[in-house]
Each structure stands twice: as structure tokens, then as C-alpha cells.
Protein backbone atom coordinates (compact mmCIF):
# COMPACT_ATOMS: atom_id res chain seq x y z
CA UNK A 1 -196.80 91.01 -26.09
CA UNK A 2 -194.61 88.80 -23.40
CA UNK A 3 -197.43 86.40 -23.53
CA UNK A 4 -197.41 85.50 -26.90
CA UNK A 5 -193.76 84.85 -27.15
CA UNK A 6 -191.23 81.99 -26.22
CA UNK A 7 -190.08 81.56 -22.97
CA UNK A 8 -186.69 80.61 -22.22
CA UNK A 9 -185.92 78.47 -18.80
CA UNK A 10 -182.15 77.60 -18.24
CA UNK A 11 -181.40 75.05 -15.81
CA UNK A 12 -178.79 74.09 -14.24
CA UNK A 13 -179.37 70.52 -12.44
CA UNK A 14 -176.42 69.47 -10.44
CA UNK A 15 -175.84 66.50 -7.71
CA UNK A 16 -176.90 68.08 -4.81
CA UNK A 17 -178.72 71.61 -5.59
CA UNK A 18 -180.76 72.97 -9.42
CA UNK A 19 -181.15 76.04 -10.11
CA UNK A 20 -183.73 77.83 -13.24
CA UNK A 21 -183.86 80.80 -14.42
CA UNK A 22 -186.55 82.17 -16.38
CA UNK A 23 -186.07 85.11 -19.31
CA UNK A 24 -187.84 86.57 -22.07
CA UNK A 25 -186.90 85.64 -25.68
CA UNK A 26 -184.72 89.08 -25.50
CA UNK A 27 -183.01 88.37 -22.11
CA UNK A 28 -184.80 89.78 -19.85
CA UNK A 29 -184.53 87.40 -16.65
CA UNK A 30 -188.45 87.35 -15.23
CA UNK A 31 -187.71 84.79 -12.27
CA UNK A 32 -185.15 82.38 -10.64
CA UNK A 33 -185.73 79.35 -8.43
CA UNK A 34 -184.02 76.51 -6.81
CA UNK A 35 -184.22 73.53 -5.67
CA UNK A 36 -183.12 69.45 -5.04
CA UNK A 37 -180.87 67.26 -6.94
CA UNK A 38 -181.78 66.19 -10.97
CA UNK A 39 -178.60 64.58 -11.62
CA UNK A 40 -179.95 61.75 -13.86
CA UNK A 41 -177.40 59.39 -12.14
CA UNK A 42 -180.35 59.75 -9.41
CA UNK A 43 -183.44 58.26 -11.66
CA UNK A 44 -185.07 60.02 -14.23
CA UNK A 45 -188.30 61.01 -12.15
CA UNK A 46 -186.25 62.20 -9.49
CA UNK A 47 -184.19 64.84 -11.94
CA UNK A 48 -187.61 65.68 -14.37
CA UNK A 49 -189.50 65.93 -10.53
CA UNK A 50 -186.92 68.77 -9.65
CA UNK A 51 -187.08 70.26 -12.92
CA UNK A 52 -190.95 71.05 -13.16
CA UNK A 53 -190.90 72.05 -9.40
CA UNK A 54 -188.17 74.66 -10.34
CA UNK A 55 -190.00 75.17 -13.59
CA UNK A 56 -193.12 75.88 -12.03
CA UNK A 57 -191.86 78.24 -8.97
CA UNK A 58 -190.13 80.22 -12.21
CA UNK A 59 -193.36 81.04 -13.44
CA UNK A 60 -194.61 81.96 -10.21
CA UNK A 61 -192.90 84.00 -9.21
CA UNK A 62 -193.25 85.88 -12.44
CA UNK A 63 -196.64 85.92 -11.92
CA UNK A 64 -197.28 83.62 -15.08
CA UNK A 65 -200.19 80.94 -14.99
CA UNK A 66 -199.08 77.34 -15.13
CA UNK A 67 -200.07 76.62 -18.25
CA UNK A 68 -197.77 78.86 -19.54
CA UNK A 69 -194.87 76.11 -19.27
CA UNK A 70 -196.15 75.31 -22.85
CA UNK A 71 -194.53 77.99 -23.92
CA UNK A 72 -191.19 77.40 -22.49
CA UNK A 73 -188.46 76.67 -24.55
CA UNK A 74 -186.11 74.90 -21.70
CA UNK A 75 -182.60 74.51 -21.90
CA UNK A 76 -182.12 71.52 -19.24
CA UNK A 77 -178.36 71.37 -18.17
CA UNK A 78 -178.19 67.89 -16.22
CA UNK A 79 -175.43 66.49 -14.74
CA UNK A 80 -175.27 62.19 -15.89
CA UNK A 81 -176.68 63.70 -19.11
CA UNK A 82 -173.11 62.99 -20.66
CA UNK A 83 -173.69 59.10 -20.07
CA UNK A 84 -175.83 57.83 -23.50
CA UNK A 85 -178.60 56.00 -21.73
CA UNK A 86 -179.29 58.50 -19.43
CA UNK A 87 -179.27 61.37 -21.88
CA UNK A 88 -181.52 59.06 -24.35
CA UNK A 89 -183.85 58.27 -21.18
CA UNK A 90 -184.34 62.12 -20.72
CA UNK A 91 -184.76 63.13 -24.41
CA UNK A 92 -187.75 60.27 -24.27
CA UNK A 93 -189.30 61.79 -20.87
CA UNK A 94 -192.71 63.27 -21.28
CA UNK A 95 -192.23 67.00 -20.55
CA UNK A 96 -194.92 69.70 -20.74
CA UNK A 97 -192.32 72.79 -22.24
CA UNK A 98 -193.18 73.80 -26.30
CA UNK A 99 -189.53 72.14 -26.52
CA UNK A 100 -186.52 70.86 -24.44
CA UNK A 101 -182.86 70.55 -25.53
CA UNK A 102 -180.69 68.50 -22.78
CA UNK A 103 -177.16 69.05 -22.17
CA UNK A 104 -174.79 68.17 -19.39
CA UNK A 105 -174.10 70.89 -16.82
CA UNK A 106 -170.69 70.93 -17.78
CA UNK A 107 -171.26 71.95 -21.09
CA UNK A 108 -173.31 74.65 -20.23
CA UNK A 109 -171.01 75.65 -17.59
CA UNK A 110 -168.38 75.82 -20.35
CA UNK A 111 -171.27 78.06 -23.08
CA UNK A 112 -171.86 80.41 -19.35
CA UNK A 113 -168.33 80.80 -18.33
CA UNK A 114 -166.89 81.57 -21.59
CA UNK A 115 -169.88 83.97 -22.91
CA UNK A 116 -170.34 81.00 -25.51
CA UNK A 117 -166.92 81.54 -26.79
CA UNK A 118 -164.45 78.49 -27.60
CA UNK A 119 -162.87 77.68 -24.05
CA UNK A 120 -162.30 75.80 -20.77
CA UNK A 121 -164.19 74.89 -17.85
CA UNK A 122 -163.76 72.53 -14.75
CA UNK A 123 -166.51 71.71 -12.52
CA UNK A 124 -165.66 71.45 -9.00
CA UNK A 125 -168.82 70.28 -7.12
CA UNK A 126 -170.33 67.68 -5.63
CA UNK A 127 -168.33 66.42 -9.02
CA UNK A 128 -165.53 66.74 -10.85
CA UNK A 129 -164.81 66.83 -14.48
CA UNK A 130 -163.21 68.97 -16.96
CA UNK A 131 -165.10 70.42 -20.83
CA UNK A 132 -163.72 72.48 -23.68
CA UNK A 133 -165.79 74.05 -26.34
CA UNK A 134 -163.29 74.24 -28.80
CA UNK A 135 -164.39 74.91 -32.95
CA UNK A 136 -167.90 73.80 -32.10
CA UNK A 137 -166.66 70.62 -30.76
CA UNK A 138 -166.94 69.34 -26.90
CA UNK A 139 -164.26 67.71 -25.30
CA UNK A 140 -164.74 65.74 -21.42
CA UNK A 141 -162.30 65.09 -19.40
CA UNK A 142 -163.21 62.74 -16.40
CA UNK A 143 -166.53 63.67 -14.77
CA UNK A 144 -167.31 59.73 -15.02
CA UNK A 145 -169.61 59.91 -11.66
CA UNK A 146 -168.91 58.36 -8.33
CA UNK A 147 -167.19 55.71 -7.27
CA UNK A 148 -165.40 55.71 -9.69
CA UNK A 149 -164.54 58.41 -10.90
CA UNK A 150 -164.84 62.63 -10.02
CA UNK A 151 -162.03 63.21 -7.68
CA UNK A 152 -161.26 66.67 -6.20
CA UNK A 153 -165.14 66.81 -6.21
CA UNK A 154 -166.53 67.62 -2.64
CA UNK A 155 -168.50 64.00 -3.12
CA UNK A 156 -164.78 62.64 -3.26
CA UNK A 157 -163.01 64.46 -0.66
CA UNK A 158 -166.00 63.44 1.68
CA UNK A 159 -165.48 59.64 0.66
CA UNK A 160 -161.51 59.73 1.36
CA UNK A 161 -162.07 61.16 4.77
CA UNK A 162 -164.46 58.40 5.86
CA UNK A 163 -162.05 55.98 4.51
CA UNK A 164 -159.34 57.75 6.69
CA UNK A 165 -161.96 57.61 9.83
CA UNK A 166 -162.13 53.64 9.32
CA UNK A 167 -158.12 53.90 8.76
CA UNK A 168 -157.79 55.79 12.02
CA UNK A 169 -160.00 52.95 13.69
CA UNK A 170 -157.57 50.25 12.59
CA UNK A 171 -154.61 51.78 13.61
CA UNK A 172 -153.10 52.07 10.79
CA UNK A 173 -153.14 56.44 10.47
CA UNK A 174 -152.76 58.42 14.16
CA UNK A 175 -156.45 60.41 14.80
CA UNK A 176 -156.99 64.00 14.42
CA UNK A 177 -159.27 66.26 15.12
CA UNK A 178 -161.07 66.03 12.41
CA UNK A 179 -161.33 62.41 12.15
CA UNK A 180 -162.19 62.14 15.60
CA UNK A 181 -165.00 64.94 14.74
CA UNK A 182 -166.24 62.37 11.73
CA UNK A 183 -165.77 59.57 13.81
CA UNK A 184 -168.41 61.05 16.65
CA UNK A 185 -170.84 62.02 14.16
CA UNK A 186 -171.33 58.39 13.65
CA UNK A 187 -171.38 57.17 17.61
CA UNK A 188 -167.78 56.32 17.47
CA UNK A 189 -169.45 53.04 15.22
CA UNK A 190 -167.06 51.89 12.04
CA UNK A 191 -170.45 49.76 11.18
CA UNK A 192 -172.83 53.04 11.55
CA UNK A 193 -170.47 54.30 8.88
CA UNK A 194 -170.31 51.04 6.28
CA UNK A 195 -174.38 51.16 7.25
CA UNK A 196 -174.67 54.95 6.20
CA UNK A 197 -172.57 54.30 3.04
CA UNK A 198 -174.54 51.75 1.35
CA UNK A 199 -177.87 54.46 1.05
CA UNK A 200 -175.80 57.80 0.76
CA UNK A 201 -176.03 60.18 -2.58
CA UNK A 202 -172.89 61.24 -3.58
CA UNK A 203 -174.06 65.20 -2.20
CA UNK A 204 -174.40 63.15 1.57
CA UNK A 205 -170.52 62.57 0.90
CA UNK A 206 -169.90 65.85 0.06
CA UNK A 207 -171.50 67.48 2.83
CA UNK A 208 -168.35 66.98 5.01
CA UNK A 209 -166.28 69.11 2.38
CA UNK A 210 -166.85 72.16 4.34
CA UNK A 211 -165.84 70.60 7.38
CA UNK A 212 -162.60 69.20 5.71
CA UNK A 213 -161.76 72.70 4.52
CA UNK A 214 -161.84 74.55 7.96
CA UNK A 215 -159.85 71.43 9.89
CA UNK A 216 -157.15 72.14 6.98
CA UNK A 217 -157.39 75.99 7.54
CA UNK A 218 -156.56 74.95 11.39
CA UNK A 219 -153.66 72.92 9.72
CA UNK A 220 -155.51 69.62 10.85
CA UNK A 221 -152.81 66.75 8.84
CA UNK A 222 -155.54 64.97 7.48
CA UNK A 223 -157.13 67.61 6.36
CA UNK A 224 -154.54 69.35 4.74
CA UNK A 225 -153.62 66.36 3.14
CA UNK A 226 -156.64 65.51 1.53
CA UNK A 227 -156.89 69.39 -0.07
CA UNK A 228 -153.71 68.56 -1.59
CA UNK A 229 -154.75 65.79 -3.08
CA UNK A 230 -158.30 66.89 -4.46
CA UNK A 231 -156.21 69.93 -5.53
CA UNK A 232 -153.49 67.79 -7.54
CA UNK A 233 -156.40 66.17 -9.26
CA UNK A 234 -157.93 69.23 -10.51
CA UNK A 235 -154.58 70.41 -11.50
CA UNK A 236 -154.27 67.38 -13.85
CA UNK A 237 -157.80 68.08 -15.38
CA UNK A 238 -156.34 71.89 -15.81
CA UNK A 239 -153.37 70.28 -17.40
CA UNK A 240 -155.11 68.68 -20.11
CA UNK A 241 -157.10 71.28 -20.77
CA UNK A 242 -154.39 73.29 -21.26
CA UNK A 243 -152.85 70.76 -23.86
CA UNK A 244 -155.79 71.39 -26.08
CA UNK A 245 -154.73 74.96 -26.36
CA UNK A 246 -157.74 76.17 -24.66
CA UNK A 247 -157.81 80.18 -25.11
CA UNK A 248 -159.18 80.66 -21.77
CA UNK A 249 -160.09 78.72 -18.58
CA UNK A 250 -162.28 78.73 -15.74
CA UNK A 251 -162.74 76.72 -12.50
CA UNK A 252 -166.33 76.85 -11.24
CA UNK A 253 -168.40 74.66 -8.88
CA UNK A 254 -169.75 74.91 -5.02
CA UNK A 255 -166.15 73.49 -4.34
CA UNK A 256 -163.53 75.47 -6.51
CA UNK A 257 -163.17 78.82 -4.15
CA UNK A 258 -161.78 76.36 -1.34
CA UNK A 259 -159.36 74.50 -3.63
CA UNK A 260 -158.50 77.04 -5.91
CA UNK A 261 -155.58 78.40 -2.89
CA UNK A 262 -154.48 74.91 -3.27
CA UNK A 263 -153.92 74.77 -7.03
CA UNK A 264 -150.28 75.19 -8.67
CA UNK A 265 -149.24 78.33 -9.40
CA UNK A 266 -149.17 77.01 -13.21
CA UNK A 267 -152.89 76.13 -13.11
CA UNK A 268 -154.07 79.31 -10.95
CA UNK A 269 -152.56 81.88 -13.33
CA UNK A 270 -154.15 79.88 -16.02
CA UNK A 271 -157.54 80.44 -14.86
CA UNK A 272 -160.17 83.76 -15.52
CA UNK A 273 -162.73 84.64 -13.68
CA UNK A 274 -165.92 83.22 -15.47
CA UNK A 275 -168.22 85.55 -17.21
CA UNK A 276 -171.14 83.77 -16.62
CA UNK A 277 -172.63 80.86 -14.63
CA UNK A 278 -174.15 77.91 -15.94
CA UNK A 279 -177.78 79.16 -15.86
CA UNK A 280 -176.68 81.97 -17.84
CA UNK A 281 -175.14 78.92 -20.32
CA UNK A 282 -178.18 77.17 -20.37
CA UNK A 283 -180.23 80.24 -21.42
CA UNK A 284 -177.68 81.16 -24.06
CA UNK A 285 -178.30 76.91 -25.24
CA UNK A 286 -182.35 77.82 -25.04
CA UNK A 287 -182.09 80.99 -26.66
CA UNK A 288 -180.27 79.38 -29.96
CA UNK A 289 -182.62 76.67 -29.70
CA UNK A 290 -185.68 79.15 -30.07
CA UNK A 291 -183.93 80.76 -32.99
CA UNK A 292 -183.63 77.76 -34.91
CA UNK A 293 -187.37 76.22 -34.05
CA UNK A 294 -188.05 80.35 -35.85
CA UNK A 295 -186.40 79.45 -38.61
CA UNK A 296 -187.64 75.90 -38.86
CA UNK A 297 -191.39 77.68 -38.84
């Protein structure tokens, strides 16, 4: 029976949305949820808090008891989990699933897109970075988290136009629309804006992506100008994903269909449509997982 067998949960735990599926040990997906934030960056009882909520709704909506996570074998897909402390932090978390394997959501992205096959990915997101699965080894490129690092992510592009607002305010750029747009969202107040920046997430920053993509559609300057740029950045992560030799490549993310027009030619005939998304990846992670706690019994 179902019951008496593993339970896979893939998650996929990203900076401003998660999303679970869970499937039978044979693949059959039972349920999928969603919910906030677990990047780890965020505090580890803020990620393991999204986790079981997701976690829990997944067996719900299968119609499976609670106490049933203790049969879960969880793939948890996390992004920060590439930074050591935080992915030792989250392997030492008390969890109630049978067993837990943690992974960064790049890397799972990469297993997902690819069909677990040696290959490419780049995340764009709320982040950036780029990961090859190439002979059973992982390679990262960027993806080092915000401020410092992630651009063409949507968190980014969101930060540069702010910094363009307060440019705009000094007279040192002319306005546009959507600066001025920015700018009134914040009472016309360059201190509202240093005030709002010292609490905001990096998926608060990226919220104004969308908006930045529609004032460049209009052919707004700034606008256009900062797609170009987040564009050229991703096109440099492409680039050196390329220089591994990687035998296929994907660009995937809450982010990529509005900068992938923006892309070189070189990079966007480069890229295939991915076969999978990173839930699937993190299934396929808690699937090989289960196999090898069978052969351990």
C-alpha cells in the first residue's frame, strides 16, 4: 500500500516564493503547495517555517494525516544553501521528515532542467547565478546573494532603479516616467526611500522588476537601459557556462522570460527549453536519496 511506503516531497525554496510537491516513491505527484520565502539568507526558522507549512498543506491536500510527514523523504532545494554555514545550520535543524537531503535551488534547477543529465542552468529570479552538472561534479558561477552580488536578478534590477530615482533627485540623470512612477511611490521622499532600504528583503527589491519591464516595453530610457544591463550580465554567466563545454543550457527563473528578448543572439541560440522545473529536480534528488537509504537497509 501508498501508506506504507516513502514519500517523496521536492521543494523548491527560493527568495521570494517555495514551492513542494508531493509524489509517491514511483512518481506519482499526490499534491503541490506554495508558499513564502525559505531562502536561508533569511534565518533558518524563517526558511524550515515555510518548509513544514508547504510540507504540511502537501499532505493535505492529499488527504494524508499529519503524522505522515515521518514518512517523507524531502528533497529541500534552498536558495543560501550554497553558503557553508548556512547549509551546515540547516543539515543540524530539527525536522520531523524520515530523512532530508539539502541542496541549493540552483542545483536542483540544473538535476530538473536537464532531466538529471550533465548540463547548464542559470537562475534568473529574485537572484542570479549560474550551475553546471557536469561528470557528477557542480560548478557555481556567481549567485553570491545581495548586495553584493546576483545581478540581472529582479532583486538587482529593482536596486539599480532606486539608485537611478535618488540619481534623478540630484540632478545628475534627466527623470522619466518610470522614475518619476518610483519616485511617487515613495511621496516624492529620497529619505522614505534610504528609510525603506535599510528593512527591505531582497524579493521587496525585486518587486519593481515587472514595472521596469513594461516602462522598457514603452521604450522608457531608463528602463531600457537597465534590461540591457541585467541582460549583459546574464550573458556573461551564459558565457562561462559555455566555456565548460556544457552539452546543453537553460535559463529559468520568475525573471528569465522578460530578459531572455534581451540576451545576445550567441547566448539565446545557446539555450533549450528546460525539461523540467526545479521541483521536478528536487524530487528526482529525493527519489535517489530513498534508493540509497533501500539499499543502506
Amino acid at each position: 500500500m501508498v501508506d506504507q511506503k516513502p514519500l517523496l516531497l521536492g521543494v523548491d525554496g527560493g527568495g521570494t516564493q517555495s514551492r513542494a510537491r508531493l509524489s509517491t516513491y514511483c512518481g506519482t505527484v499526490l499534491a503541490a503547495a506554495e508558499g513564502g520565502p525559505a531562502n536561508l539568507r533569511l534565518g533558518i526558522e524563517t526558511s524550515f517555517t515555510t518548509i513544514l507549512q508547504i510540507a504540511r498543506q502537501c499532505l493535505s491536500n492529499a488527504e494524508f494525516a499529519e503524522r505522515y510527514i515521518s514518512r517523507v523523504i524531502a528533497c529541500l532545494a534552498l536558495a543560501g544553501a550554497s553558503e557553508p554555514s548556512q547549509l551546515a545550520a540547516a543539515k543540524q535543524y530539527s525536522h520531523p521528515f524520515r530523512a532530508a537531503i539539502i541542496t541549493t535551488d540552483a542545483h536542483a534547477a540544473c538535476v530538473g532542467a536537464h532531466g538529471g543529465r550533465d548540463g547548464g542552468v542559470i537562475i534568473a529570479g529574485t537572484g542570479a547565478v549560474g550551475w553546471a552538472v557536469m561528470k557528477g561534479q557542480n560548478y557555481r558561477i556567481g549567485g553570491w546573494g545581495p548586495p553584493i552580488s546576483d545581478e540581472g536578478s529582479g532583486a538587482w534590477i529593482g536596486t539599480e532603479a532606486l539608485r537611478r530615482v535618488l540619481w534623478a533627485h540630484d540632478g545628475r540623470i534627466a527623470w522619466t516616467g518610470l522614475l518619476e512612477e518610483l519616485f511617487a511611490q515613495f511621496a516624492n521622499d529620497p529619505h522614505a526611500i534610504v528609510g525603506w532600504t535599510t528593512a527591505a528583503a531582497p524579493r521587496d527589491f525585486g518587486v519593481f522588476a515587472r514595472r521596469i519591464v513594461d516602462h522598457a516595453i514603452r521604450g522608457d530610457a531608463v528602463a531600457v537601459e537597465l534590461m540591457k544591463l541585467a541582460a549583459a550580465h546574464i550573458d556573461g554567466l551564459a558565457a562561462k557556462l559555455i566555456e565548460l563545454d556544457v552539452p546543453r543550457l537553460a535559463l529559468v527563473g520568475g525573471f528569465a522570460s522578460a530578459l531572455r528578448p534581451w540576451l545576445t543572439t550567441e547566448t539565446q541560440e545557446r539555450l533549450t527549453e528546460p525539461a523540467g522545473d526545479p521541483v521536478q529536480g528536487a524530487l528526482t534528488l529525493a527519489r535517489s536519496a530513498a534508493k540509497s537509504l533501500q539499499r543502506v537497509a
